[in-house]
C-alpha atoms as a PDB file:
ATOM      1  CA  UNK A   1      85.757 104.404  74.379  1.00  0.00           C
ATOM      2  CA  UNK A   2      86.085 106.772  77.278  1.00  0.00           C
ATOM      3  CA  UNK A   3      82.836 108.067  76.390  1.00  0.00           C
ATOM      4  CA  UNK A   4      81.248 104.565  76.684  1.00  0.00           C
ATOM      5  CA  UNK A   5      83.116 103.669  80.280  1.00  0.00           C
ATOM      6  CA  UNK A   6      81.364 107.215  81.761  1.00  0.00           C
ATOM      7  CA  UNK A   7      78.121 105.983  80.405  1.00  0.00           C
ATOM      8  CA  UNK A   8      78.483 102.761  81.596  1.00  0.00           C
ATOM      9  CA  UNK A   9      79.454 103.842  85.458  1.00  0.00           C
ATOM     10  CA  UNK A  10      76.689 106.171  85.948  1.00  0.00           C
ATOM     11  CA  UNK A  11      75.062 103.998  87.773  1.00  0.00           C
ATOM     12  CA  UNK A  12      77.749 104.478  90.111  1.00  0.00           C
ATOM     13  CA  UNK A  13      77.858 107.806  90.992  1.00  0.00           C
ATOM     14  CA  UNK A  14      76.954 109.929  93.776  1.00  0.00           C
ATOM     15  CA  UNK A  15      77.183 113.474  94.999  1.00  0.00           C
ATOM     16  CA  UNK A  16      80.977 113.177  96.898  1.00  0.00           C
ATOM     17  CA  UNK A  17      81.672 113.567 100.682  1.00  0.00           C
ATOM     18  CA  UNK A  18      85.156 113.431 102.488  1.00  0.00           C
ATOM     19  CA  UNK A  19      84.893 111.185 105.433  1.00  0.00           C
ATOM     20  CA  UNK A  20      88.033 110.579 107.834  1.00  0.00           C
ATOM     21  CA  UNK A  21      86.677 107.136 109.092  1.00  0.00           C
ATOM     22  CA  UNK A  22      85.585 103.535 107.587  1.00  0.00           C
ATOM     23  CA  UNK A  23      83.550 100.823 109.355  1.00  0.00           C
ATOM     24  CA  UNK A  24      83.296  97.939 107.986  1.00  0.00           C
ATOM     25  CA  UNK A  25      81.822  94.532 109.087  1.00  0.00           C
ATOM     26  CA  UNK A  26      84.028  91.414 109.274  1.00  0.00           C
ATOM     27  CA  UNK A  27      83.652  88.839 106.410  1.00  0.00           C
ATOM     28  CA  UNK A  28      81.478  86.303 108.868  1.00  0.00           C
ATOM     29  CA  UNK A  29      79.771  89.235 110.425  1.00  0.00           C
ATOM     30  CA  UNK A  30      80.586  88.575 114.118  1.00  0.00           C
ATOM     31  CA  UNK A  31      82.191  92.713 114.962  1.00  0.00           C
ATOM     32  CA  UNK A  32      82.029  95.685 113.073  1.00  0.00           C
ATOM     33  CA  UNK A  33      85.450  97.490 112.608  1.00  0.00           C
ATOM     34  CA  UNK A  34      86.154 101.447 112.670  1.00  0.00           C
ATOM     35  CA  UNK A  35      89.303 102.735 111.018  1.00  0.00           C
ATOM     36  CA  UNK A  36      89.910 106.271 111.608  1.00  0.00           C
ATOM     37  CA  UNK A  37      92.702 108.745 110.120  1.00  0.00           C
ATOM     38  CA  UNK A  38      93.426 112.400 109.165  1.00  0.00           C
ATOM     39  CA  UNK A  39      95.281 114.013 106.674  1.00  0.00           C
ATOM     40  CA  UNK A  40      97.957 111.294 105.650  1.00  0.00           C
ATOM     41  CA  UNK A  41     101.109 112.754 104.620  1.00  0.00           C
ATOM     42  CA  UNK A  42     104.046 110.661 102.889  1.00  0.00           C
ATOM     43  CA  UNK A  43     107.023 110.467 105.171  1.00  0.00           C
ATOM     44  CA  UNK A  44     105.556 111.101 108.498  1.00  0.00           C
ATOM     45  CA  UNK A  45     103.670 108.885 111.117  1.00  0.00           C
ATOM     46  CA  UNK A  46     100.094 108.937 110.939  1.00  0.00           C
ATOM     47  CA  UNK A  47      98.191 107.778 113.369  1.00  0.00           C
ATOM     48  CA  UNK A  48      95.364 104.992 112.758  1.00  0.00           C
ATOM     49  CA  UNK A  49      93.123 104.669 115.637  1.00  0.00           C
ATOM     50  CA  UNK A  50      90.889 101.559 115.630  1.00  0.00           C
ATOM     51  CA  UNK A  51      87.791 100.446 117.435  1.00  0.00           C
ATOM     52  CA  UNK A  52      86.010  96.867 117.313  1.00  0.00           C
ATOM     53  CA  UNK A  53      82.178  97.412 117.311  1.00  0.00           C
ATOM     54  CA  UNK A  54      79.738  94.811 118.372  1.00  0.00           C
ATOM     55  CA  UNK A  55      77.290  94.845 115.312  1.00  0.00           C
ATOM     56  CA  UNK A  56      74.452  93.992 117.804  1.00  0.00           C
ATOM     57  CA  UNK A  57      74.512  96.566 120.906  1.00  0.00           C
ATOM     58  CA  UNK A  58      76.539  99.266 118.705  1.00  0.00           C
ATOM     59  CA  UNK A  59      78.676  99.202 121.281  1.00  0.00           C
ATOM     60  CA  UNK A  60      83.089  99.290 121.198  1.00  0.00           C
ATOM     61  CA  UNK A  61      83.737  95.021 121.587  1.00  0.00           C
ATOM     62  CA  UNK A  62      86.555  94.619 124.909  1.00  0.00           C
ATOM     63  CA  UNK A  63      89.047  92.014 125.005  1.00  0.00           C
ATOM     64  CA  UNK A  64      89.666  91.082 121.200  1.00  0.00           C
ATOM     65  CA  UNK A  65      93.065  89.386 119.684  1.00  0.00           C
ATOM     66  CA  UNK A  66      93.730  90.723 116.686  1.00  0.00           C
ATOM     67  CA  UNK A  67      96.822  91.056 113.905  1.00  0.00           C
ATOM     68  CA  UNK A  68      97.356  93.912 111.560  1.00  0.00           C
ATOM     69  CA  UNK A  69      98.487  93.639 107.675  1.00  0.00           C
ATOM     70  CA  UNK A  70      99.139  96.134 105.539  1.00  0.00           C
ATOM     71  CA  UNK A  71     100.439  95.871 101.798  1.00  0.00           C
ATOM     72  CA  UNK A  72     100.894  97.538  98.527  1.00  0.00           C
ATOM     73  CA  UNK A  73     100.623  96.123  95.220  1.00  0.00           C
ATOM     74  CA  UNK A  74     100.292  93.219  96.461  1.00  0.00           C
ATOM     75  CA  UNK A  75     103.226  93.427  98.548  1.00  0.00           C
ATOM     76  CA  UNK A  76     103.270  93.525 102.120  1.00  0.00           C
ATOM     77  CA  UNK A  77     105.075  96.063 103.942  1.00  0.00           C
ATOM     78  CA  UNK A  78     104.007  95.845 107.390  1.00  0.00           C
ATOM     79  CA  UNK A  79     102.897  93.285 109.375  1.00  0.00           C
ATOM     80  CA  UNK A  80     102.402  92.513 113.261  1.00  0.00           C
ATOM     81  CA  UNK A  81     104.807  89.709 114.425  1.00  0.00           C
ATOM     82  CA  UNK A  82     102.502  88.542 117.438  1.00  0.00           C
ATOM     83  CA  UNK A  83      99.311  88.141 117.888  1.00  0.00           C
ATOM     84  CA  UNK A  84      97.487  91.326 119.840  1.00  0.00           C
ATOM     85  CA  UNK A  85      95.345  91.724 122.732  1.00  0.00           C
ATOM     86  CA  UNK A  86      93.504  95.062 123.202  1.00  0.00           C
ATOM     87  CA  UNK A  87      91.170  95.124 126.675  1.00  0.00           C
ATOM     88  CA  UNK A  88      89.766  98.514 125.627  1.00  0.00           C
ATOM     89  CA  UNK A  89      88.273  97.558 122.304  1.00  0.00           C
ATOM     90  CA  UNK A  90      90.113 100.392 120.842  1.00  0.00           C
ATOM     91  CA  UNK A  91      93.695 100.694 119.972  1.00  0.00           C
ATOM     92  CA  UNK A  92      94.766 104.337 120.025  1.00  0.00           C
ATOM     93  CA  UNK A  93      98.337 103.675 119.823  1.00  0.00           C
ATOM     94  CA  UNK A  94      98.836 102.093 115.957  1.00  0.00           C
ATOM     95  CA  UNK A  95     100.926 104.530 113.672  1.00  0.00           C
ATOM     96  CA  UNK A  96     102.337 103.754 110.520  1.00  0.00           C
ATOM     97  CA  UNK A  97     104.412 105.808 108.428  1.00  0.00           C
ATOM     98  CA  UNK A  98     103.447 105.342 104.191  1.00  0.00           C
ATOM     99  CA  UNK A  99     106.404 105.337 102.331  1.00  0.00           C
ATOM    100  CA  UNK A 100     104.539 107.039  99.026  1.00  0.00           C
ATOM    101  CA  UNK A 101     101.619 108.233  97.424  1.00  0.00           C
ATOM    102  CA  UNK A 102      99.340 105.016  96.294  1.00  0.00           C
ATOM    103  CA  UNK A 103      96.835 102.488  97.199  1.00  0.00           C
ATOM    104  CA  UNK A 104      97.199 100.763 100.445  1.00  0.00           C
ATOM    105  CA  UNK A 105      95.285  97.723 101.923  1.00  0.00           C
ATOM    106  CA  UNK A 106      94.982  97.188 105.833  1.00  0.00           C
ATOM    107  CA  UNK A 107      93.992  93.843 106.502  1.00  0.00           C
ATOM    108  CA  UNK A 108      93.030  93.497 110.202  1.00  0.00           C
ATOM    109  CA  UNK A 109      92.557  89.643 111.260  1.00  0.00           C
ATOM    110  CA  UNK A 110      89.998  89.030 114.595  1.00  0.00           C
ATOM    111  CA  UNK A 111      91.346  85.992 115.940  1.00  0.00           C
ATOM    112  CA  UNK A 112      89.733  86.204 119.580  1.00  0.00           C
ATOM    113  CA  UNK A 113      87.093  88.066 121.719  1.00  0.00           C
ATOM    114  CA  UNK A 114      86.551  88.468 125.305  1.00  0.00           C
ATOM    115  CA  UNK A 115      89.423  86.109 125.997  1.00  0.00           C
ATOM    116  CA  UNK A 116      87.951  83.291 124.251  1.00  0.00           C
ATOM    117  CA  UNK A 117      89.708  81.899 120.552  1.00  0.00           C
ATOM    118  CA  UNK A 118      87.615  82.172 117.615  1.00  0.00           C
ATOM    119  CA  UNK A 119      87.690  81.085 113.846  1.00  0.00           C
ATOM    120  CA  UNK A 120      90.021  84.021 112.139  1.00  0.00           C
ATOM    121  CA  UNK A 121      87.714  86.490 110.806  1.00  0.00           C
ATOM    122  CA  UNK A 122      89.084  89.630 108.702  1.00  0.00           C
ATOM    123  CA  UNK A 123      88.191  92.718 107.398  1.00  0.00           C
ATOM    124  CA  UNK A 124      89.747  94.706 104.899  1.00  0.00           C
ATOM    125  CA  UNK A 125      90.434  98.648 104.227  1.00  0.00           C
ATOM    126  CA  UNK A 126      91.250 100.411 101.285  1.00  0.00           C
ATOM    127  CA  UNK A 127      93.431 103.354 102.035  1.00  0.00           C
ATOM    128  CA  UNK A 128      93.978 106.199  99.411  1.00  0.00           C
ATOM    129  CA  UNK A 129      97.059 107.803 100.084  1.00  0.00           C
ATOM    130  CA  UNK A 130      97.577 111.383  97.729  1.00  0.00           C
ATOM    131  CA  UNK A 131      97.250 111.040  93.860  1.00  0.00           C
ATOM    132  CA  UNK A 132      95.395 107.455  93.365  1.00  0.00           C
ATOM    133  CA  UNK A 133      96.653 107.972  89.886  1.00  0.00           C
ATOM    134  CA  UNK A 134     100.325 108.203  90.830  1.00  0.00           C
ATOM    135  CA  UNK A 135     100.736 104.507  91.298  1.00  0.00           C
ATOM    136  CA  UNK A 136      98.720 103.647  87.975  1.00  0.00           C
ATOM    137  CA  UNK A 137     100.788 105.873  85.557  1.00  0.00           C
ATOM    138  CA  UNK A 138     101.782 102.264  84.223  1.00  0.00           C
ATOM    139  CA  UNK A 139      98.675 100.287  83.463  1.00  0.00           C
ATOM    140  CA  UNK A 140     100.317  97.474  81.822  1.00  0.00           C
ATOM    141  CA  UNK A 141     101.714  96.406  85.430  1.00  0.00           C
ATOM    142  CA  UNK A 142      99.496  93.320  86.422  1.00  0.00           C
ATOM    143  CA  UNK A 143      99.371  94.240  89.997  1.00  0.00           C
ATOM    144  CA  UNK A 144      97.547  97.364  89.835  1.00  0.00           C
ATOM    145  CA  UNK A 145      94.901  99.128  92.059  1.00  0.00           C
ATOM    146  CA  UNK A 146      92.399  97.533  93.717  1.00  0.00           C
ATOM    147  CA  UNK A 147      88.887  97.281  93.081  1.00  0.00           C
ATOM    148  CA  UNK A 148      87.843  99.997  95.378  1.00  0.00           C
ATOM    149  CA  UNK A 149      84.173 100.121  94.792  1.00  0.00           C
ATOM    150  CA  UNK A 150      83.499  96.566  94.714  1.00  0.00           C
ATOM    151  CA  UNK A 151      85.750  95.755  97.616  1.00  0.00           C
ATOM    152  CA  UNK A 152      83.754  98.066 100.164  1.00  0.00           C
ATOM    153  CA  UNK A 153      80.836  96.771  98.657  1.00  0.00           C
ATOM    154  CA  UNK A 154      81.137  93.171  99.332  1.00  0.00           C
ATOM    155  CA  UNK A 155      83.445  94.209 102.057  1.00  0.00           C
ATOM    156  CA  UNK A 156      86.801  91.887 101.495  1.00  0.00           C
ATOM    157  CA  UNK A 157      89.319  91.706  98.199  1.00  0.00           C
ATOM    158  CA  UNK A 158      88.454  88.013  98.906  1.00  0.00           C
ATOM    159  CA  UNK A 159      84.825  87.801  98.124  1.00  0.00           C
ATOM    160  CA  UNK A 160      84.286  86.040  94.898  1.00  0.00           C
ATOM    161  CA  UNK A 161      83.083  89.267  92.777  1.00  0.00           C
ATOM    162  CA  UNK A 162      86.208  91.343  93.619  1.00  0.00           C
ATOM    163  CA  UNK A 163      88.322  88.206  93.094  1.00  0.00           C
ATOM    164  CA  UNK A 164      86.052  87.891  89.231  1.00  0.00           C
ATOM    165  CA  UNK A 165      87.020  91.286  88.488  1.00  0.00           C
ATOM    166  CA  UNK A 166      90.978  90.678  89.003  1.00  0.00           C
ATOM    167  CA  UNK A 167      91.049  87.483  87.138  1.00  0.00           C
ATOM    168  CA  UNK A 168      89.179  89.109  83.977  1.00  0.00           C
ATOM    169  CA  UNK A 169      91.673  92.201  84.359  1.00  0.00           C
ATOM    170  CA  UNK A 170      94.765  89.857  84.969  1.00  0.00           C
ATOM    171  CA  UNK A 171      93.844  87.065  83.164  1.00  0.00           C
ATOM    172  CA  UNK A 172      92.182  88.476  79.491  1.00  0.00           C
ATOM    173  CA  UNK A 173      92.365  92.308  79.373  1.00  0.00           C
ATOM    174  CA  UNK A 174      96.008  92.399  80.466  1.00  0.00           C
ATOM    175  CA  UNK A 175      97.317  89.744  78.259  1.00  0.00           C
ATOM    176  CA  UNK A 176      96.305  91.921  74.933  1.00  0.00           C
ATOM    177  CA  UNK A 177      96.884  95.199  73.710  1.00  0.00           C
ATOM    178  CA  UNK A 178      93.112  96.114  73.225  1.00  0.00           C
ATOM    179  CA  UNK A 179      92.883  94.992  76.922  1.00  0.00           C
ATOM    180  CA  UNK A 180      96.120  97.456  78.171  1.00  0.00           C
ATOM    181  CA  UNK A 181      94.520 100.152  76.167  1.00  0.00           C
ATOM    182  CA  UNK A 182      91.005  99.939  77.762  1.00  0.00           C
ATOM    183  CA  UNK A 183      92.364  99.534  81.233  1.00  0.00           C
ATOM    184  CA  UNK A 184      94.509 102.621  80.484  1.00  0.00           C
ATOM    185  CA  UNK A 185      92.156 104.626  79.722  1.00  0.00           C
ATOM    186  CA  UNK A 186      89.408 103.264  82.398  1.00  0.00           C
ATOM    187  CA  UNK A 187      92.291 103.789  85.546  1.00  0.00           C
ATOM    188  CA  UNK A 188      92.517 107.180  85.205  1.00  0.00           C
ATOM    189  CA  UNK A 189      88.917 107.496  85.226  1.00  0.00           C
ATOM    190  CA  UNK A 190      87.839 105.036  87.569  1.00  0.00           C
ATOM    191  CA  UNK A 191      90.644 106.216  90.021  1.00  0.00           C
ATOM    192  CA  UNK A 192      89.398 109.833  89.986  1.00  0.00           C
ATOM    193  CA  UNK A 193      86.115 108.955  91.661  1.00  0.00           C
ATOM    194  CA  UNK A 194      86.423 105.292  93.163  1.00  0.00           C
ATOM    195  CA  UNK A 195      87.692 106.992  96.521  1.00  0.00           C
ATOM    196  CA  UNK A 196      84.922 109.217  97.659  1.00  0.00           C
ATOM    197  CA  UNK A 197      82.302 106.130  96.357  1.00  0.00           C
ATOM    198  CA  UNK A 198      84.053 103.608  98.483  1.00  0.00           C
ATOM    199  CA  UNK A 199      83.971 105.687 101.810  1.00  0.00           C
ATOM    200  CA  UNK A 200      80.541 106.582 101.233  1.00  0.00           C
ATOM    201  CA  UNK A 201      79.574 103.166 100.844  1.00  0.00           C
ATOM    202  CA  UNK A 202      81.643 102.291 104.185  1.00  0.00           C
ATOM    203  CA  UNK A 203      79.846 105.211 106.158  1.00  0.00           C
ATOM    204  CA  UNK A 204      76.177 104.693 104.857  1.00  0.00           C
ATOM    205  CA  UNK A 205      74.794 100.719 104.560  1.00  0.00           C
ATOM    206  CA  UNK A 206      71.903 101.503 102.782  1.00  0.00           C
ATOM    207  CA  UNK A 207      73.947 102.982  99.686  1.00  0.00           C
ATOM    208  CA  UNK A 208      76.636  99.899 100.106  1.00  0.00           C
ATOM    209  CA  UNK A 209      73.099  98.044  99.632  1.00  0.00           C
ATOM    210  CA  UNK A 210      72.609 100.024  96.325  1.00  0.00           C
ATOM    211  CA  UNK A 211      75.627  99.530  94.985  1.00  0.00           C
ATOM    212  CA  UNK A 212      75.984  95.801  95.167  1.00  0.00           C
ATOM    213  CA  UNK A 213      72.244  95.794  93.588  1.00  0.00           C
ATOM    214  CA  UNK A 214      73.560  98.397  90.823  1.00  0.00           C
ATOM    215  CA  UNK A 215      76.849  96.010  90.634  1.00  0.00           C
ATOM    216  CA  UNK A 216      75.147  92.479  90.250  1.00  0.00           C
ATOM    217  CA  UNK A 217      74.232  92.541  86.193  1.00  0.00           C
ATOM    218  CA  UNK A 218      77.511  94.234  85.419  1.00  0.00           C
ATOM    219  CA  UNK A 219      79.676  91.342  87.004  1.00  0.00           C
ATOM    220  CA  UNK A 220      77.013  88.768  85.464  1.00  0.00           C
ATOM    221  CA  UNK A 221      78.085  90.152  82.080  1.00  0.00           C
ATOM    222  CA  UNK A 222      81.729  90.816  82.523  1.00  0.00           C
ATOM    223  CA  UNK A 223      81.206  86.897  83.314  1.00  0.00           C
ATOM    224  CA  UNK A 224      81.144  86.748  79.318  1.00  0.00           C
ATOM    225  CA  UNK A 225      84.888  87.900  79.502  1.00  0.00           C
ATOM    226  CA  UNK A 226      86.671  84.966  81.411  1.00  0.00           C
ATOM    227  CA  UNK A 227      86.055  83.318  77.886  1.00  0.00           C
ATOM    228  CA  UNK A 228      88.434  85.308  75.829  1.00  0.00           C
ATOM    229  CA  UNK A 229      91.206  84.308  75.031  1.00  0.00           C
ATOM    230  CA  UNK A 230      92.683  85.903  72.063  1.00  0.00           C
ATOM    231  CA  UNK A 231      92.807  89.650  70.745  1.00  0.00           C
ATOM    232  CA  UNK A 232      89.943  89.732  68.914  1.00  0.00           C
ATOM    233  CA  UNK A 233      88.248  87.671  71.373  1.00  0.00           C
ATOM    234  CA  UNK A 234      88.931  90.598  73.723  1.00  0.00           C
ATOM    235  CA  UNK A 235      87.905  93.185  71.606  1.00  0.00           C
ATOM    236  CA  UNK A 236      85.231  91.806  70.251  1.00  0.00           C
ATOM    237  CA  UNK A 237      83.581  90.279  73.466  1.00  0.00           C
ATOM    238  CA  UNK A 238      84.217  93.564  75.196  1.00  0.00           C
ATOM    239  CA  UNK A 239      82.398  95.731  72.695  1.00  0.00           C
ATOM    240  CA  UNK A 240      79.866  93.313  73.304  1.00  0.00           C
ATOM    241  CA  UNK A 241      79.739  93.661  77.207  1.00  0.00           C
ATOM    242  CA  UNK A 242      79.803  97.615  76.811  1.00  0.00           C
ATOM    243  CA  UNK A 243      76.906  97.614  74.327  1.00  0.00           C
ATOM    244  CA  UNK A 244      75.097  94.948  76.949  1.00  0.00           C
ATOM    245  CA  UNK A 245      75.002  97.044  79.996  1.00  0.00           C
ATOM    246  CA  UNK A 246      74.332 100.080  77.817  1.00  0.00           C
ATOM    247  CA  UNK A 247      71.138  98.489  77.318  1.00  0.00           C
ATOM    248  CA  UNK A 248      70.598  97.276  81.148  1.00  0.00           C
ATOM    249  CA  UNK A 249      71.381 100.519  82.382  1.00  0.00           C
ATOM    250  CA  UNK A 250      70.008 103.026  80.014  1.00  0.00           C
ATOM    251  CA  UNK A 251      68.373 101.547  77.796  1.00  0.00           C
ATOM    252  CA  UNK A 252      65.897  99.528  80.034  1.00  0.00           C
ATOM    253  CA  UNK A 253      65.103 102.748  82.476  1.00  0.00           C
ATOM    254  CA  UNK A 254      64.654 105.072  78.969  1.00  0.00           C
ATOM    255  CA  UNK A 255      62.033 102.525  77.751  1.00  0.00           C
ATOM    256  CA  UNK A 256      60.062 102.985  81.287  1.00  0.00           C
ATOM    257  CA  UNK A 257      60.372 106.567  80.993  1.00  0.00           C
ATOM    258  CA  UNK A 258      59.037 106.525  77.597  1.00  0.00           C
ATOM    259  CA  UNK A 259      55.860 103.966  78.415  1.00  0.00           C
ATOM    260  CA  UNK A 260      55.022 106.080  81.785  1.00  0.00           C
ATOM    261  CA  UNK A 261      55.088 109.400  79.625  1.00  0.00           C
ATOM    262  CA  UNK A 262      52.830 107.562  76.879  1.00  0.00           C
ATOM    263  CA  UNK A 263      50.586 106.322  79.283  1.00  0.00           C
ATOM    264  CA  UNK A 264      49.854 109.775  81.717  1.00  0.00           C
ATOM    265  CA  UNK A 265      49.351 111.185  77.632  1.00  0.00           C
ATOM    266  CA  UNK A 266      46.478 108.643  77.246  1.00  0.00           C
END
């Protein structure tokens, strides 16, 4: 089975590189968003400095009203009481001390620029704080990790793919055993490389662009899954959605690769 999940994510991977910052566009567009951080260490403040971007001149946004979220789990464990105004564009000041090692999101709402109220826009950030694994060591809990990849590619937990891909996980493969067992097996694998593809995707466009091409027949198949109901259902129908993008993304390139080779041999 493990076997299978590799095959079935190599579409997904990339040579790894570290970043220390994210940028990611709002979900109607309107200002890009740059969250920067070092070395996070349990226990201790860490400072989070953050800069609104105008998508349009490239250039840091002043006067924006803005409030900051951050949860766990599903479970928020900071939040700003009052709205905020920074005239700068850039708040230098934000530090926030994580409690443990896990998966944190920091949701940042825009609520205002240059003085002037505006329809609530957000962005979200996925924050990887030590071992991802350390918070996943029980994969039958329904509120596990996040959807890393797919969040930074369609840049909010919100968007309708991410929100497919909790519902199947929630909804069919956590209610049966077959279902615990796969998404046992596919956390500590997923969570061991998710990371470095998310903030690559956050610091380069073009490969965010890639990856939501590379994403869009997997989530039309896993589509298949919202019908199961029952353990064999589950088993069954996921066998079947494994063996389906086998064929979309192996199978399909192999056969090119085979009718190129047999045509430069004629």
């Amino acid at each position: 089975m493990k076997f299978l999940l590799v095959l079935l994510l190599i579409p997904l991977f990339m040579i790894p590189a570290f970043a220390e910052s994210q940028t990611v566009s709002t979900d109607k567009g309107t200002l890009d968003v740059k969250l920067s951080y070092e070395e996070i260490k349990t226990g201790e403040l860490t400072r989070l400095p953050i800069e609104f971007i105008n998508p349009m001149t490239q250039k840091t946004q002043v006067h924006v009203d803005y409030k900051i979220t951050i949860t766990e789990s599903g479970k928020t464990i900071f939040q700003t009481p009052n709205l905020i105004h920074t005239s700068e564009g850039v708040i230098n000041g934000f530090k926030f001390e994580f409690p443990q090692d896990g998966i944190y999101n920091m949701m940042i709402d825009v609520e205002g620029i240059l003085f002037t109220p505006i329809t609530p826009e957000e962005v979200s950030f996925d924050i990887v704080v030590g071992e991802a694994s350390a918070q996943l060591t029980n994969p039958s809990t329904e509120e596990g990790g996040g959807c890393l990849i797919a969040t930074a590619a369609y840049g909010s937990e919100l968007s309708p793919q991410v929100q497919l891909l909790r519902e199947i996980r929630d909804n069919q493969l956590m209610n049966t055993e077959a279902g615990k067992s796969f998404m046992s097996g596919f956390n500590e694998m997923y969570y061991s490389f998710s990371p470095t593809i998310a903030d690559m995707e956050r610091e380069n466009p073009i490969f965010k662009e890639v990856v939501k091409v590379g994403l869009t027949p997997m989530l039309s198949s896993l589509a298949i899954m919202e019908n199961a109901d029952s353990e064999s259902e589950v088993l069954g129908l996921g066998l079947s959605v494994i063996a389906l993008n086998l064929g979309m993304y192996l199978g399909v390139p192999a056969f090119g690769i085979i009718k190129v080779i047999q045509l430069r041999k004629n």
